[in-house]
PDB file of N, CA and C in Angstrom:
ATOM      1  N   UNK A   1      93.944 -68.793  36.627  1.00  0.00           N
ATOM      2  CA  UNK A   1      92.643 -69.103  37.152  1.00  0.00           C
ATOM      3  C   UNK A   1      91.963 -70.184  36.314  1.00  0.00           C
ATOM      4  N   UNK A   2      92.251 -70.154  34.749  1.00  0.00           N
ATOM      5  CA  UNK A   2      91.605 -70.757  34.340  1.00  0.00           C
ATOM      6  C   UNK A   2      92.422 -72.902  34.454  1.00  0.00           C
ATOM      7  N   UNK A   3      93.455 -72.628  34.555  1.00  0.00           N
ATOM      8  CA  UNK A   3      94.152 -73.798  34.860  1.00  0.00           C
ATOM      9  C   UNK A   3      93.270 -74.685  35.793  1.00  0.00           C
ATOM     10  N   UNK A   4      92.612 -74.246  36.832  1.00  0.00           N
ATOM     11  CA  UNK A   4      91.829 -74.781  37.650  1.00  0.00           C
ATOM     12  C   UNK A   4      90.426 -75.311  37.477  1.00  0.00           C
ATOM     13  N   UNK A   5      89.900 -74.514  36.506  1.00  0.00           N
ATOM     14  CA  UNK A   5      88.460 -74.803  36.402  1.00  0.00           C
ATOM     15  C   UNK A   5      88.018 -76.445  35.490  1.00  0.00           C
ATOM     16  N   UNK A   6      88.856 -77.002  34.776  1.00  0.00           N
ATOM     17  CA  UNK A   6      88.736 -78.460  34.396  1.00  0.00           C
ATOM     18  C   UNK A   6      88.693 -79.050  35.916  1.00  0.00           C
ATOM     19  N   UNK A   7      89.606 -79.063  36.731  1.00  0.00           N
ATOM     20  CA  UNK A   7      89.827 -80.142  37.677  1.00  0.00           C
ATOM     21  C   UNK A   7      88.051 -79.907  38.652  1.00  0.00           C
ATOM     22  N   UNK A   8      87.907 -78.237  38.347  1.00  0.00           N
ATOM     23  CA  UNK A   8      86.879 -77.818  39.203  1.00  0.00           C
ATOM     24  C   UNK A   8      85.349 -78.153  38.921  1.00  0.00           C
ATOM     25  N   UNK A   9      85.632 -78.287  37.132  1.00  0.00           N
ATOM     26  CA  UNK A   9      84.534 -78.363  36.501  1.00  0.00           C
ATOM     27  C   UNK A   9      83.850 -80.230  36.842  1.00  0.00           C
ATOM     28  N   UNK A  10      85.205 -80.774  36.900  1.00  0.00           N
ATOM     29  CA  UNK A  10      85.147 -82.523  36.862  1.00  0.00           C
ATOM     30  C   UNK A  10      84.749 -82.312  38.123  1.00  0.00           C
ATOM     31  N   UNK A  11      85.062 -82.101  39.537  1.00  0.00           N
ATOM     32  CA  UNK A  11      84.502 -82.508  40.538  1.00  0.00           C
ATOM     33  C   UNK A  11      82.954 -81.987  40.477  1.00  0.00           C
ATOM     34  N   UNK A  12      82.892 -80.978  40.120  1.00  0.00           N
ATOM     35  CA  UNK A  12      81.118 -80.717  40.144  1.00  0.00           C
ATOM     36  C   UNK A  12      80.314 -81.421  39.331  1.00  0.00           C
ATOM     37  N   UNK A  13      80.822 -82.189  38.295  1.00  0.00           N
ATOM     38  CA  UNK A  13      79.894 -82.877  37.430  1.00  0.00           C
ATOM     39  C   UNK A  13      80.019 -84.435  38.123  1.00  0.00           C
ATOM     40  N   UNK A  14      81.017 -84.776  38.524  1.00  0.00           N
ATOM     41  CA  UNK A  14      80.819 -86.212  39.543  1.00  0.00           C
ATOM     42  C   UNK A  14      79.836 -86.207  40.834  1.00  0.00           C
ATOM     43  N   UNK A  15      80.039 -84.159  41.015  1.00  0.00           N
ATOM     44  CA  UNK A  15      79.106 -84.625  42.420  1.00  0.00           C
ATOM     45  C   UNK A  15      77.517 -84.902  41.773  1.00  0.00           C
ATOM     46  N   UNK A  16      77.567 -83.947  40.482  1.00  0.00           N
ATOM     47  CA  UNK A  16      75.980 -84.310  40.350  1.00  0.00           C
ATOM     48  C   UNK A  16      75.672 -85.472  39.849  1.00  0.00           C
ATOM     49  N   UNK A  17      76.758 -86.425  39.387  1.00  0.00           N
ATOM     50  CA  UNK A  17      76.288 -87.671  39.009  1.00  0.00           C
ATOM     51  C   UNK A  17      75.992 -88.485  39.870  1.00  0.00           C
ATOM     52  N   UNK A  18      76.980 -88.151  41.022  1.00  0.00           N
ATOM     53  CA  UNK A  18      76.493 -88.951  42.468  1.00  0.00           C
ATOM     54  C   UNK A  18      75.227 -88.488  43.106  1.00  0.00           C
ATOM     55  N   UNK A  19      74.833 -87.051  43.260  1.00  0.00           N
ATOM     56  CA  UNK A  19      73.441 -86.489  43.664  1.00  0.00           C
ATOM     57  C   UNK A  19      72.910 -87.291  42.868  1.00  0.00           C
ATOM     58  N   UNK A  20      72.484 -87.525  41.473  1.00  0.00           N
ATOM     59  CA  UNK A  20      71.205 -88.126  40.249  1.00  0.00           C
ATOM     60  C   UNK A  20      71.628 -89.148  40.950  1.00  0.00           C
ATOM     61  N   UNK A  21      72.618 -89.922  41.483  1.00  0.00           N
ATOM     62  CA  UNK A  21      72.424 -91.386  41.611  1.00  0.00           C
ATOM     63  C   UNK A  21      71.461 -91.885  43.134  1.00  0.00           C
ATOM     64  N   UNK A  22      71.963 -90.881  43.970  1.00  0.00           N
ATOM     65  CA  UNK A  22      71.210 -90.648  45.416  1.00  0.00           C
ATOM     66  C   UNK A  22      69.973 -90.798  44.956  1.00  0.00           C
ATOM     67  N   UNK A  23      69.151 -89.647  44.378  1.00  0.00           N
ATOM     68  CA  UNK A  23      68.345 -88.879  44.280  1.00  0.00           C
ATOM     69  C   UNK A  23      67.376 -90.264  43.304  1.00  0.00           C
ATOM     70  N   UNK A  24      67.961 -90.933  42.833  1.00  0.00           N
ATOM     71  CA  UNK A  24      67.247 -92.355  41.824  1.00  0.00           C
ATOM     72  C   UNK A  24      67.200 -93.898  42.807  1.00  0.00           C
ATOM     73  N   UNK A  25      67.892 -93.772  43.839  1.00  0.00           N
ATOM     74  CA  UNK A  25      67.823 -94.730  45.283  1.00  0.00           C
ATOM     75  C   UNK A  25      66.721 -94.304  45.909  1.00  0.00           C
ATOM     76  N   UNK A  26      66.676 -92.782  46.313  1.00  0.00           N
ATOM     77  CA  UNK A  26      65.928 -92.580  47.461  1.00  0.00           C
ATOM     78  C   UNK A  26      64.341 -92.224  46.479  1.00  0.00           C
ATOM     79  N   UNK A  27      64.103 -92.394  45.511  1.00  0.00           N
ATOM     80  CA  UNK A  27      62.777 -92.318  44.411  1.00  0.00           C
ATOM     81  C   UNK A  27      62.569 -93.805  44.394  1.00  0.00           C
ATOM     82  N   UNK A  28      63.169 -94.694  44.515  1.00  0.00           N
ATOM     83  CA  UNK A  28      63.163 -96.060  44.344  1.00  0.00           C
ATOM     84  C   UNK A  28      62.506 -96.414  45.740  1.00  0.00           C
ATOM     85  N   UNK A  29      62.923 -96.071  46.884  1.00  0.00           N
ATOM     86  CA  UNK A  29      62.537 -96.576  48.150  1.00  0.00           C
ATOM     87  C   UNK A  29      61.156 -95.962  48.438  1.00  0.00           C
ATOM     88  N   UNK A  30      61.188 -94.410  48.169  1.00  0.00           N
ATOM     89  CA  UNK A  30      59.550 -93.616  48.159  1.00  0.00           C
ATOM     90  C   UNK A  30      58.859 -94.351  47.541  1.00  0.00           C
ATOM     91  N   UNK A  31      59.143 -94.653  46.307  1.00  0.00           N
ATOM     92  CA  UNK A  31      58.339 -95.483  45.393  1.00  0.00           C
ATOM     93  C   UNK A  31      57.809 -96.837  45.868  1.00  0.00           C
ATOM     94  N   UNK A  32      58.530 -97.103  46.327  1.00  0.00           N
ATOM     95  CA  UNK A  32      58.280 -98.849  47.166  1.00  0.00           C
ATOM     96  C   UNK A  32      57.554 -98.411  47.769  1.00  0.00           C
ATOM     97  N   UNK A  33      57.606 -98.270  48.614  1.00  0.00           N
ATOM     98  CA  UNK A  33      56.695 -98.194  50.679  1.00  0.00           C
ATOM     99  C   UNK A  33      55.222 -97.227  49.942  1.00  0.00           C
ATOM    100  N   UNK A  34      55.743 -96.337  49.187  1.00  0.00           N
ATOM    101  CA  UNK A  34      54.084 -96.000  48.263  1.00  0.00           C
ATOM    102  C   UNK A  34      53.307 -96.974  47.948  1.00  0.00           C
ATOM    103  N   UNK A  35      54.044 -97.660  46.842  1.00  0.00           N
ATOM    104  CA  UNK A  35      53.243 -98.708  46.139  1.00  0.00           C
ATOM    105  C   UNK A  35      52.404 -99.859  46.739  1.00  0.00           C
ATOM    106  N   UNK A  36      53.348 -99.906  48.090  1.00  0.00           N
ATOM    107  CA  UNK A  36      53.251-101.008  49.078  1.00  0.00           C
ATOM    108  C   UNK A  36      52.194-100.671  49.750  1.00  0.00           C
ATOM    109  N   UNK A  37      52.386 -99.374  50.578  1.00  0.00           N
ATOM    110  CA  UNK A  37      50.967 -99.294  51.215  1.00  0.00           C
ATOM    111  C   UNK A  37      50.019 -98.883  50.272  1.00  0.00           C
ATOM    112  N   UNK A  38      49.954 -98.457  49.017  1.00  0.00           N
ATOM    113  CA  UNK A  38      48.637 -98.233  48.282  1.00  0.00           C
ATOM    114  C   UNK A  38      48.026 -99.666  48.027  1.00  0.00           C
ATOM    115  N   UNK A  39      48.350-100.942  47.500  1.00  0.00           N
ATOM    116  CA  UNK A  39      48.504-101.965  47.238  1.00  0.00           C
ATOM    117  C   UNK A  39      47.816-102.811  48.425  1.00  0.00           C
ATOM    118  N   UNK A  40      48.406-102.275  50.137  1.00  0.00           N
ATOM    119  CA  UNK A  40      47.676-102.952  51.280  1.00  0.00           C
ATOM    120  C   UNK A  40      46.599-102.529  51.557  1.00  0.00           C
ATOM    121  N   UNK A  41      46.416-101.150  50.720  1.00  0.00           N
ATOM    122  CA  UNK A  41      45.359-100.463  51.535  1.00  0.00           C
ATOM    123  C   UNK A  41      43.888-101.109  50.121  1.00  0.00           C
ATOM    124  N   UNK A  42      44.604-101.368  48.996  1.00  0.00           N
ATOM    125  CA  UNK A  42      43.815-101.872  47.821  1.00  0.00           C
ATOM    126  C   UNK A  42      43.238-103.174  48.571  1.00  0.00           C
ATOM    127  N   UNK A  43      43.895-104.121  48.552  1.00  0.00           N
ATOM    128  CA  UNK A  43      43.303-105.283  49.039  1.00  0.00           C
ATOM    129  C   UNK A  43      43.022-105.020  50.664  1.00  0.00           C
ATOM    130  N   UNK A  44      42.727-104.648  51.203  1.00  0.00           N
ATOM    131  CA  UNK A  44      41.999-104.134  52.494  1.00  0.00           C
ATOM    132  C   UNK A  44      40.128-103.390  52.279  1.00  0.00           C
ATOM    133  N   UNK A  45      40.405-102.912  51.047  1.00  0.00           N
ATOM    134  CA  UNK A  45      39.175-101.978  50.939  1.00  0.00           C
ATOM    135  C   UNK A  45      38.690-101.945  49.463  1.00  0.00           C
ATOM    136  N   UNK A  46      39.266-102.833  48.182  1.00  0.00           N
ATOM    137  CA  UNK A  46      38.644-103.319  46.854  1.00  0.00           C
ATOM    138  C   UNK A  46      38.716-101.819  46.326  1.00  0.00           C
ATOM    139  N   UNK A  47      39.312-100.886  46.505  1.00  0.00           N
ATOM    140  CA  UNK A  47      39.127 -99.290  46.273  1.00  0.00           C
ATOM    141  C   UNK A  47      40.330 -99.308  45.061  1.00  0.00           C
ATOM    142  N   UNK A  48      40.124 -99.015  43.993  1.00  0.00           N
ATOM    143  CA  UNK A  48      40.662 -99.084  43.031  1.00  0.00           C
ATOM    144  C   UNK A  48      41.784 -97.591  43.202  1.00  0.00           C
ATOM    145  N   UNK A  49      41.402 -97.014  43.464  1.00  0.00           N
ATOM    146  CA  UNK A  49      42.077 -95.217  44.077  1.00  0.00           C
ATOM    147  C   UNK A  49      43.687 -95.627  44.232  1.00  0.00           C
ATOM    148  N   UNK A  50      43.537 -96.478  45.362  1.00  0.00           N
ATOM    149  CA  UNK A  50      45.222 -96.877  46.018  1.00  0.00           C
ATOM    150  C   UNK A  50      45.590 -97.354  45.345  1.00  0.00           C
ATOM    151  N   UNK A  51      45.213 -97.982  43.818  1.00  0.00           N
ATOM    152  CA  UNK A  51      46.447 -98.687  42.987  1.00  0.00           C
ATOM    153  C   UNK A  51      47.174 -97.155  41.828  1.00  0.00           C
ATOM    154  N   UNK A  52      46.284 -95.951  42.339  1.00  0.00           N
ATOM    155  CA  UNK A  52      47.392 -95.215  41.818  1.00  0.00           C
ATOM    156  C   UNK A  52      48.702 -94.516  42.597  1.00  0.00           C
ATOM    157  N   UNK A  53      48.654 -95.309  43.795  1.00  0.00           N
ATOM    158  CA  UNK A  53      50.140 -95.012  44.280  1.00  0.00           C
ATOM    159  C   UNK A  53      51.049 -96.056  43.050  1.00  0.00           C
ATOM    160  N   UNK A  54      50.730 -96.937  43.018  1.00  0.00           N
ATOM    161  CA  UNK A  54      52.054 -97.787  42.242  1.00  0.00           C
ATOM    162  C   UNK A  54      52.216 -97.168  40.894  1.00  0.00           C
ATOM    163  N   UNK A  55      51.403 -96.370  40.400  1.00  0.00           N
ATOM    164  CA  UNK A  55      51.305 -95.599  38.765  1.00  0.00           C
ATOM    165  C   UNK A  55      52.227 -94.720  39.427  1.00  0.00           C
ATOM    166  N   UNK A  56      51.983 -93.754  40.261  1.00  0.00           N
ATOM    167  CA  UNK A  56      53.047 -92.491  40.793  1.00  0.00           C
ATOM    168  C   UNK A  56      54.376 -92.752  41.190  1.00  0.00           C
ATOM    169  N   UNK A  57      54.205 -94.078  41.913  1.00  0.00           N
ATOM    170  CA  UNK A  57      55.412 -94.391  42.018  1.00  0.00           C
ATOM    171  C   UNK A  57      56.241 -94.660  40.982  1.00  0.00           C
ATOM    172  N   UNK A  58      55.566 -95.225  39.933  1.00  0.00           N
ATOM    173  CA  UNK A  58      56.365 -95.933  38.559  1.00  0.00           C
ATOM    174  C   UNK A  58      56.875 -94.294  38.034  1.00  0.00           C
ATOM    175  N   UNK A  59      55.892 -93.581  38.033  1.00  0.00           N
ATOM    176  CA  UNK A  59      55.897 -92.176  37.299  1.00  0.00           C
ATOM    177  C   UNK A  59      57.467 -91.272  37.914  1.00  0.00           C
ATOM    178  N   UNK A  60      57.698 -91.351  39.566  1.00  0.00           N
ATOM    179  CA  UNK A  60      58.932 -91.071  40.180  1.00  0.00           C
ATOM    180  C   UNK A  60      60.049 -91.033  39.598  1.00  0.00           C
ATOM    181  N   UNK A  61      60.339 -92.863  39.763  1.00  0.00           N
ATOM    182  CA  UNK A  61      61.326 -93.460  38.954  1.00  0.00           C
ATOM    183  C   UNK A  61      61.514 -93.513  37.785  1.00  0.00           C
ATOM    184  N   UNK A  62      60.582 -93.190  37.000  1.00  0.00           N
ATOM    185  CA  UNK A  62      61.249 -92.980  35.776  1.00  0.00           C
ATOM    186  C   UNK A  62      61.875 -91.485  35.703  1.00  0.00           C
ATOM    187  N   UNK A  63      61.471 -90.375  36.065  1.00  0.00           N
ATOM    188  CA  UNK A  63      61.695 -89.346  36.289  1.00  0.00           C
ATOM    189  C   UNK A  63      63.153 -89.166  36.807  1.00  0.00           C
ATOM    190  N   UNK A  64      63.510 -89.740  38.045  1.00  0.00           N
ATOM    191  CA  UNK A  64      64.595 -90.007  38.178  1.00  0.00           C
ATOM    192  C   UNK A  64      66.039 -90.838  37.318  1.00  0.00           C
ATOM    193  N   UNK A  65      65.304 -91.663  36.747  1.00  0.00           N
ATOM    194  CA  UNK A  65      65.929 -92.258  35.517  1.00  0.00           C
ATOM    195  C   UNK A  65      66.438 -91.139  34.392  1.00  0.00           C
ATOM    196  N   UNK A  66      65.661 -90.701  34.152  1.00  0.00           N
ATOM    197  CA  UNK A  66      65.697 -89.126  33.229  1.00  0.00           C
ATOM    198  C   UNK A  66      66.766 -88.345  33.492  1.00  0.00           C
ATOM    199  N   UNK A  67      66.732 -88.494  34.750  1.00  0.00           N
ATOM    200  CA  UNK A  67      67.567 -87.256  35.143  1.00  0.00           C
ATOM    201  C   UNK A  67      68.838 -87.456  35.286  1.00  0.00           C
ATOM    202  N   UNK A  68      69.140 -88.983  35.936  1.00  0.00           N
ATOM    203  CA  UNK A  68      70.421 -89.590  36.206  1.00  0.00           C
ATOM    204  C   UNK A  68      71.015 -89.454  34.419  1.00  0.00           C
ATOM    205  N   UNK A  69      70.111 -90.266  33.524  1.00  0.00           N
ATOM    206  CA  UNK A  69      70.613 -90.370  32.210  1.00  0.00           C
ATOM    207  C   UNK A  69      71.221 -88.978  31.761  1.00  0.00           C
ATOM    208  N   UNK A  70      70.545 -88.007  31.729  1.00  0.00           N
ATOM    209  CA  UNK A  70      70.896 -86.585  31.420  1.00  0.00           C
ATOM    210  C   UNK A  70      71.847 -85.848  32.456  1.00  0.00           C
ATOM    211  N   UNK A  71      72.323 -86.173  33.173  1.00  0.00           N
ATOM    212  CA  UNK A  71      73.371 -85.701  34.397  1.00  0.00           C
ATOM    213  C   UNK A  71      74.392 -86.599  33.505  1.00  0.00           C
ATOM    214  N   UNK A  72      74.191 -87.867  33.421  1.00  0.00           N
ATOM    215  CA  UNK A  72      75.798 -88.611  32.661  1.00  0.00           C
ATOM    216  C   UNK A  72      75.806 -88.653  31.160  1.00  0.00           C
ATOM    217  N   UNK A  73      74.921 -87.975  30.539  1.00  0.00           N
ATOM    218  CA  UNK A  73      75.312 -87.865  28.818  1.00  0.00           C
ATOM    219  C   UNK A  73      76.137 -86.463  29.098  1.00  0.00           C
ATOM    220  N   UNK A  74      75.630 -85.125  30.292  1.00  0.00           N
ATOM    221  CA  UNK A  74      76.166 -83.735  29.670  1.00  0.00           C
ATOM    222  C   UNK A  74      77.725 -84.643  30.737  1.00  0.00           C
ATOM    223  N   UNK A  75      77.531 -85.472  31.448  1.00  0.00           N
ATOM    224  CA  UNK A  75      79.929 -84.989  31.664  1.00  0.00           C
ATOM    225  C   UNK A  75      80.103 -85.947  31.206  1.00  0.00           C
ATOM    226  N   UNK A  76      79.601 -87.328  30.451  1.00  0.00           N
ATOM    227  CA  UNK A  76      80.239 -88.073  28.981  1.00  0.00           C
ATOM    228  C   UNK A  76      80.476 -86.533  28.262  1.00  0.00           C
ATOM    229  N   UNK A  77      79.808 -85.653  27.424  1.00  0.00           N
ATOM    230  CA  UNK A  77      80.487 -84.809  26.309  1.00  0.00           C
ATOM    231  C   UNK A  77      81.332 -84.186  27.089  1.00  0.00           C
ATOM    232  N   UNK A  78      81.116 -83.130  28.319  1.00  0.00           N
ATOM    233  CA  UNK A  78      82.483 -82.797  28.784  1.00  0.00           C
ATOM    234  C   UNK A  78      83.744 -83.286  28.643  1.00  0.00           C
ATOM    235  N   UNK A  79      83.536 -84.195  29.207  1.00  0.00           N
ATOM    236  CA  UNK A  79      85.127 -84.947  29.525  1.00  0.00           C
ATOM    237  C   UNK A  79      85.349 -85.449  28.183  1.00  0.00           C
ATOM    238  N   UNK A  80      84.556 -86.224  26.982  1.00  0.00           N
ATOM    239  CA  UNK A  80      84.923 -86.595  25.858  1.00  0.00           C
ATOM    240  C   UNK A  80      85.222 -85.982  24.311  1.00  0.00           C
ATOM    241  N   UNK A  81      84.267 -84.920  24.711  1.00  0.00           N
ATOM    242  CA  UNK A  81      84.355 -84.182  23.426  1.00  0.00           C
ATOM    243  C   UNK A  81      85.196 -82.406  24.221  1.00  0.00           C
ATOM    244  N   UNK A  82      84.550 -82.192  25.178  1.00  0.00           N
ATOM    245  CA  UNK A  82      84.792 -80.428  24.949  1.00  0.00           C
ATOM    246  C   UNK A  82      86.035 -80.513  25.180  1.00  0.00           C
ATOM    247  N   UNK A  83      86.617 -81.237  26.507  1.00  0.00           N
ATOM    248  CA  UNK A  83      87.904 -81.503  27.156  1.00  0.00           C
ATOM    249  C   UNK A  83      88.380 -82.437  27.432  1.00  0.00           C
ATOM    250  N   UNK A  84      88.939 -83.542  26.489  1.00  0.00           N
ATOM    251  CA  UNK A  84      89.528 -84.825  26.108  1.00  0.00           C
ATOM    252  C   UNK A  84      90.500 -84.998  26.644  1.00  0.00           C
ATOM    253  N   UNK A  85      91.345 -85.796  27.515  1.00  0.00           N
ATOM    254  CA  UNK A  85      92.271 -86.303  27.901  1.00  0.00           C
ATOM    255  C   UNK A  85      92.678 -87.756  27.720  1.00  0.00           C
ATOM    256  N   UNK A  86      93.875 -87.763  26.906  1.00  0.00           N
ATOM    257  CA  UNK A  86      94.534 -89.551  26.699  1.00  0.00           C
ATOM    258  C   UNK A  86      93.690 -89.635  25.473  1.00  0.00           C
ATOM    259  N   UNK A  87      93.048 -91.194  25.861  1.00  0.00           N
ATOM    260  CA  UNK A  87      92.517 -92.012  24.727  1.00  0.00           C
ATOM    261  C   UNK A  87      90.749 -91.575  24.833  1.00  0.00           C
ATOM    262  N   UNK A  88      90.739 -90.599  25.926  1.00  0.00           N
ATOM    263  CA  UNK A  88      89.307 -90.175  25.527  1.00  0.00           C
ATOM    264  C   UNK A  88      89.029 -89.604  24.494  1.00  0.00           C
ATOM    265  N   UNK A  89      89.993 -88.950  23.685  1.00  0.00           N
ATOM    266  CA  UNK A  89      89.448 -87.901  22.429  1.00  0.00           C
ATOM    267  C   UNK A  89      89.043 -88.476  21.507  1.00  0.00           C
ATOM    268  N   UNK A  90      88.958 -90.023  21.622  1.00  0.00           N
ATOM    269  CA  UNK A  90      88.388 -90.513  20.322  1.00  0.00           C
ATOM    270  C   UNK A  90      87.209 -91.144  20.864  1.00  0.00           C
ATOM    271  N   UNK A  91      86.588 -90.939  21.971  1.00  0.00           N
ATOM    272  CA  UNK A  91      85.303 -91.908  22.368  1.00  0.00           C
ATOM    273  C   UNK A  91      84.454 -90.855  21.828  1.00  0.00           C
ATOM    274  N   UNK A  92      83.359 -92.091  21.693  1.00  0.00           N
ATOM    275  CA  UNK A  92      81.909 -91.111  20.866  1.00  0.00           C
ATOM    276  C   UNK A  92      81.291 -90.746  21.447  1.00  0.00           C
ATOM    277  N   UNK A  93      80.336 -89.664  21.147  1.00  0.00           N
ATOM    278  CA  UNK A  93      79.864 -88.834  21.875  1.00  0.00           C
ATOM    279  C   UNK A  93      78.551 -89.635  22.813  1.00  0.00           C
ATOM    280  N   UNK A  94      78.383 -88.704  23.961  1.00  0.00           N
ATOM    281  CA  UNK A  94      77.267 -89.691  24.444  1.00  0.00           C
ATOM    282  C   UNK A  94      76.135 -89.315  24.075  1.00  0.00           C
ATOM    283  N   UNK A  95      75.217 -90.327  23.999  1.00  0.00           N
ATOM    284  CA  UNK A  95      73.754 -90.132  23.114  1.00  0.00           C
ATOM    285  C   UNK A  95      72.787 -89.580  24.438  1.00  0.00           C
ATOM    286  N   UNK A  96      72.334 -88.931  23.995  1.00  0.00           N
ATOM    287  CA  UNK A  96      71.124 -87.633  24.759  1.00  0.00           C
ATOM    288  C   UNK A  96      69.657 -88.231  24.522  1.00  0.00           C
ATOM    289  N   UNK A  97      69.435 -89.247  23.679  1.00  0.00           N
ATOM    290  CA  UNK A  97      67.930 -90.185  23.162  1.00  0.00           C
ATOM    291  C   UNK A  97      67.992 -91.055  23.775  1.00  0.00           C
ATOM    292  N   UNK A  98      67.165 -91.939  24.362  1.00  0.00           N
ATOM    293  CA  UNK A  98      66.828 -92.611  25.075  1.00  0.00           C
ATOM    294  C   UNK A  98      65.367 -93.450  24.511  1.00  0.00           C
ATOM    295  N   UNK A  99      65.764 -94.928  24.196  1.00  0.00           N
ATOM    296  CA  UNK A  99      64.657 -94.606  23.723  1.00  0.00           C
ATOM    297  C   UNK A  99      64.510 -96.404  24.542  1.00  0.00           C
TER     298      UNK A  99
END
């Protein structure tokens, strides 16, 4: 049983790297068409209010950024440090700081 769970463990950590990657597209596009209409609705009405869609929006994407980064540092250590294959056992670990 346990023979299986690397191959099992790698496909679930690719899918979530692909979900964080979705999930940082579709925060990118919310974020737009936010910013956009807060921005039309700013210069339409001098209302300072609607320029905090583009703050929320910025606030999204980074969030999403966060998350993508931290979805690919934990299966960088998987695959590099816990369960190494080939010439991976000598790559360095992936950094979790972000700065």
């Amino acid at each position: 049983m346990m023979q299986n769970a690397d191959p099992q463990i790698r496909l679930a950590l690719s899918i979530a790297v692909q979900d964080a990657t979705d999930a940082l597209r579709n925060s990118t596009m919310i974020a737009t068409a936010a910013s956009a209409a807060g921005l039309a609705r700013f210069f339409a009405t001098n209302d300072r209010i609607y320029l905090e869609a583009a703050k929320e929006g910025q606030h999204l994407i980074t969030k999403a950024i966060e998350t993508l980064r931290m979805v690919v540092a934990i299966s960088q250590d998987y695959v590099r440090e816990d369960h190494p294959s080939g010439s991976d056992a000598a790559a360095p670990k992936a950094s979790t700081t972000y700065d």
